[in-house]
C-alpha atoms as a PDB file:
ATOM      1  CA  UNK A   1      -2.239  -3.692  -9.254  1.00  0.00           C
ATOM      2  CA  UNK A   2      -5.001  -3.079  -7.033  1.00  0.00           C
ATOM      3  CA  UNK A   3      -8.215  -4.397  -8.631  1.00  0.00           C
ATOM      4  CA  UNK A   4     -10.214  -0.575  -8.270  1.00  0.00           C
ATOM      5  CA  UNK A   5      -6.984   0.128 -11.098  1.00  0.00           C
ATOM      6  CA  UNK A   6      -7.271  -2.445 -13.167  1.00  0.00           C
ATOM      7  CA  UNK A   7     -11.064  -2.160 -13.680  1.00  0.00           C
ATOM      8  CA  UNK A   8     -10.606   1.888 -14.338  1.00  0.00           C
ATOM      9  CA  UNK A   9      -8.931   2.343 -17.693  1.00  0.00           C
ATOM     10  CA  UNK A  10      -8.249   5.906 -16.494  1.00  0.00           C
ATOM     11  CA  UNK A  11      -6.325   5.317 -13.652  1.00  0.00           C
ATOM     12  CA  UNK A  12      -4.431   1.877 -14.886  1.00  0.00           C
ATOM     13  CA  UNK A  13      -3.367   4.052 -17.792  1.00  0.00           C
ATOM     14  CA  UNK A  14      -2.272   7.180 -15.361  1.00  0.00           C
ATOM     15  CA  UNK A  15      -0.452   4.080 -13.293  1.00  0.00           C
ATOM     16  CA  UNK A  16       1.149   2.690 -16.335  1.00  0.00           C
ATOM     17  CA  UNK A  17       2.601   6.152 -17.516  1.00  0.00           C
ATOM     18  CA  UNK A  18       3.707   6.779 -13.803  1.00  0.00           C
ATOM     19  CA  UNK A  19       5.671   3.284 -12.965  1.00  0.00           C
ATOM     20  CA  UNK A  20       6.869   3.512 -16.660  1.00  0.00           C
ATOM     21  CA  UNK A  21       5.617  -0.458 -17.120  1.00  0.00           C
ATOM     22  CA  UNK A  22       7.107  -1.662 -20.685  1.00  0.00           C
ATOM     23  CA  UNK A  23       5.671  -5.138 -20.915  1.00  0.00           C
ATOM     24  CA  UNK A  24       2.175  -5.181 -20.379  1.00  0.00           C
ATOM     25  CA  UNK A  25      -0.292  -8.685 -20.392  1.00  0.00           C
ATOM     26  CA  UNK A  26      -4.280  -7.676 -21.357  1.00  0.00           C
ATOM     27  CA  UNK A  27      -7.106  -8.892 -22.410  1.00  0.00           C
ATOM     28  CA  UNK A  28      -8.396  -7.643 -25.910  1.00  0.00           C
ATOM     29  CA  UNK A  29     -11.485  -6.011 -24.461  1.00  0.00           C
ATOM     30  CA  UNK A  30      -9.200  -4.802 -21.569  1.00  0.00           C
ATOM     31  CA  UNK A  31      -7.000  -3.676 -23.830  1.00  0.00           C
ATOM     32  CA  UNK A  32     -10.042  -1.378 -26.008  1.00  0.00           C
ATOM     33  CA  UNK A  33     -11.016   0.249 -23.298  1.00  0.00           C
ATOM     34  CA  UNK A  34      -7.401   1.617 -22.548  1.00  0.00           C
ATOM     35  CA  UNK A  35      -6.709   2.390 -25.810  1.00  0.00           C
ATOM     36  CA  UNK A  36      -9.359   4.699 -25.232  1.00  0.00           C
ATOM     37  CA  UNK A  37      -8.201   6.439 -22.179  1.00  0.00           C
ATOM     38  CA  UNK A  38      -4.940   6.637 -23.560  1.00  0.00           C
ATOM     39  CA  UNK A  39      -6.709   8.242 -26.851  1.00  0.00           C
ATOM     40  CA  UNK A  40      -8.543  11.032 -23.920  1.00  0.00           C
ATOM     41  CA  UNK A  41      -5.108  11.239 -22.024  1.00  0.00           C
ATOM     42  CA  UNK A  42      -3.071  14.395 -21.758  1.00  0.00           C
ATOM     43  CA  UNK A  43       0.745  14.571 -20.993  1.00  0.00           C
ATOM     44  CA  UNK A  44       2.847  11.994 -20.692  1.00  0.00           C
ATOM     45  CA  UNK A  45       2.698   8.943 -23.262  1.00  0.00           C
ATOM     46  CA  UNK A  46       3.121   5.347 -22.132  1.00  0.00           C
ATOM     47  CA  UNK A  47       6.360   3.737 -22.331  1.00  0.00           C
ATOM     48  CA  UNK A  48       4.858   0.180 -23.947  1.00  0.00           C
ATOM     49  CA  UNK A  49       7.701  -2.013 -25.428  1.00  0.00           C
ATOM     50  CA  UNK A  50       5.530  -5.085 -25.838  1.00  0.00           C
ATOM     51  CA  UNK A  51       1.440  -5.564 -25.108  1.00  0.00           C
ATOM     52  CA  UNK A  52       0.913  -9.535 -25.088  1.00  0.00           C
ATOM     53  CA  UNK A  53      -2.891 -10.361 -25.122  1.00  0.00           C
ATOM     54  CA  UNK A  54      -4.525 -13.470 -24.245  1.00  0.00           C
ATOM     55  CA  UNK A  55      -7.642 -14.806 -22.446  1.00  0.00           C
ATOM     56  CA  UNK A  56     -10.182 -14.249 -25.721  1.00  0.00           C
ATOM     57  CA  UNK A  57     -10.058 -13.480 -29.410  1.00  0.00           C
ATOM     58  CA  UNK A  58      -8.450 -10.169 -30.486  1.00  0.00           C
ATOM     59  CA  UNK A  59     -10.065  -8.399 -33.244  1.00  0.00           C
ATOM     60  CA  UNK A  60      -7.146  -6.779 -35.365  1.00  0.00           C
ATOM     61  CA  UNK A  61      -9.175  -4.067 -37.097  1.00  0.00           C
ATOM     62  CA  UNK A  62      -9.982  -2.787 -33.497  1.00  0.00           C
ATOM     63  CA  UNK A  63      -6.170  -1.659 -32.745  1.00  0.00           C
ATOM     64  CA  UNK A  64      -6.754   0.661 -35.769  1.00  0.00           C
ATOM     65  CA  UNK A  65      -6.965   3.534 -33.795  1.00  0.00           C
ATOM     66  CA  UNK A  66      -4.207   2.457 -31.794  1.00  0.00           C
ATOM     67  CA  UNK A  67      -1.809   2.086 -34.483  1.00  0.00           C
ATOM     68  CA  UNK A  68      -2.755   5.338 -36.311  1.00  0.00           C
ATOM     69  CA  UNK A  69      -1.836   7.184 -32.520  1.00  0.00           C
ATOM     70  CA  UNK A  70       1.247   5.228 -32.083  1.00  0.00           C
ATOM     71  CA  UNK A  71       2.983   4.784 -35.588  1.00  0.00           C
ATOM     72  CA  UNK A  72       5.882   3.245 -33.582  1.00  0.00           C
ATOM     73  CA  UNK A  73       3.884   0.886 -31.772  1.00  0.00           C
ATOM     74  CA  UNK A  74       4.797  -1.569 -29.695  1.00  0.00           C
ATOM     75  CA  UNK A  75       5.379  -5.105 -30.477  1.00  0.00           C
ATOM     76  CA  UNK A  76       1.463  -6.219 -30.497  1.00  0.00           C
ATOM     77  CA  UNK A  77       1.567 -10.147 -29.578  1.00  0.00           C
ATOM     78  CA  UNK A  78      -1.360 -12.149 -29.431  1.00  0.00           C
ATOM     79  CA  UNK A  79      -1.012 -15.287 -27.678  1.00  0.00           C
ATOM     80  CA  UNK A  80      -4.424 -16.715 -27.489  1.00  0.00           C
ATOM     81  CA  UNK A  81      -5.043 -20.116 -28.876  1.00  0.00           C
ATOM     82  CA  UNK A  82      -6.744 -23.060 -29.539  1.00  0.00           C
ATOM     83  CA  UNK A  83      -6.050 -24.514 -25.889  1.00  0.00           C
ATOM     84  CA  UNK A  84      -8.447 -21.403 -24.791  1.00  0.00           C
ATOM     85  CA  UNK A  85     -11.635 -22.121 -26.427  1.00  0.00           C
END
């Protein structure tokens, strides 16, 4: 993903609804700031099976939003750990 994309939450949501991704690796705070486009976003929903996030701490309570928009969510995994701080 070119990095102009990746540092838009716009267009790497518009990009993930397009290419239909299912499996998607994020930072938390990567991961806010598209849940925020996709909150803005008309049309077509993203096809998310699984979001694995890693690289900081997640903070649970801020997927809130997320899970009220997408009652069938995708699997939400959070893989960071101790070897990361």
């Amino acid at each position: 993903v070119p990095d102009p994309v990746v540092r838009s939450p716009e267009d790497l949501h518009a990009l993930l609804v397009s290419e239909g991704v299912t499996v998607l690796s994020q930072t938390p705070s990567a991961f806010y700031a598209l849940q925020a486009a996709d909150a803005l976003a008309p049309g077509p929903r993203l096809s998310l099976e699984a979001v694995v996030f890693g690289g900081e701490a997640l903070e649970p309570q801020r997927l809130a939003p997320w899970l009220d928009a997408h009652p069938d969510s995708p699997r939400l995994i959070n893989m960071y750990g101790i070897t990361e701080t």
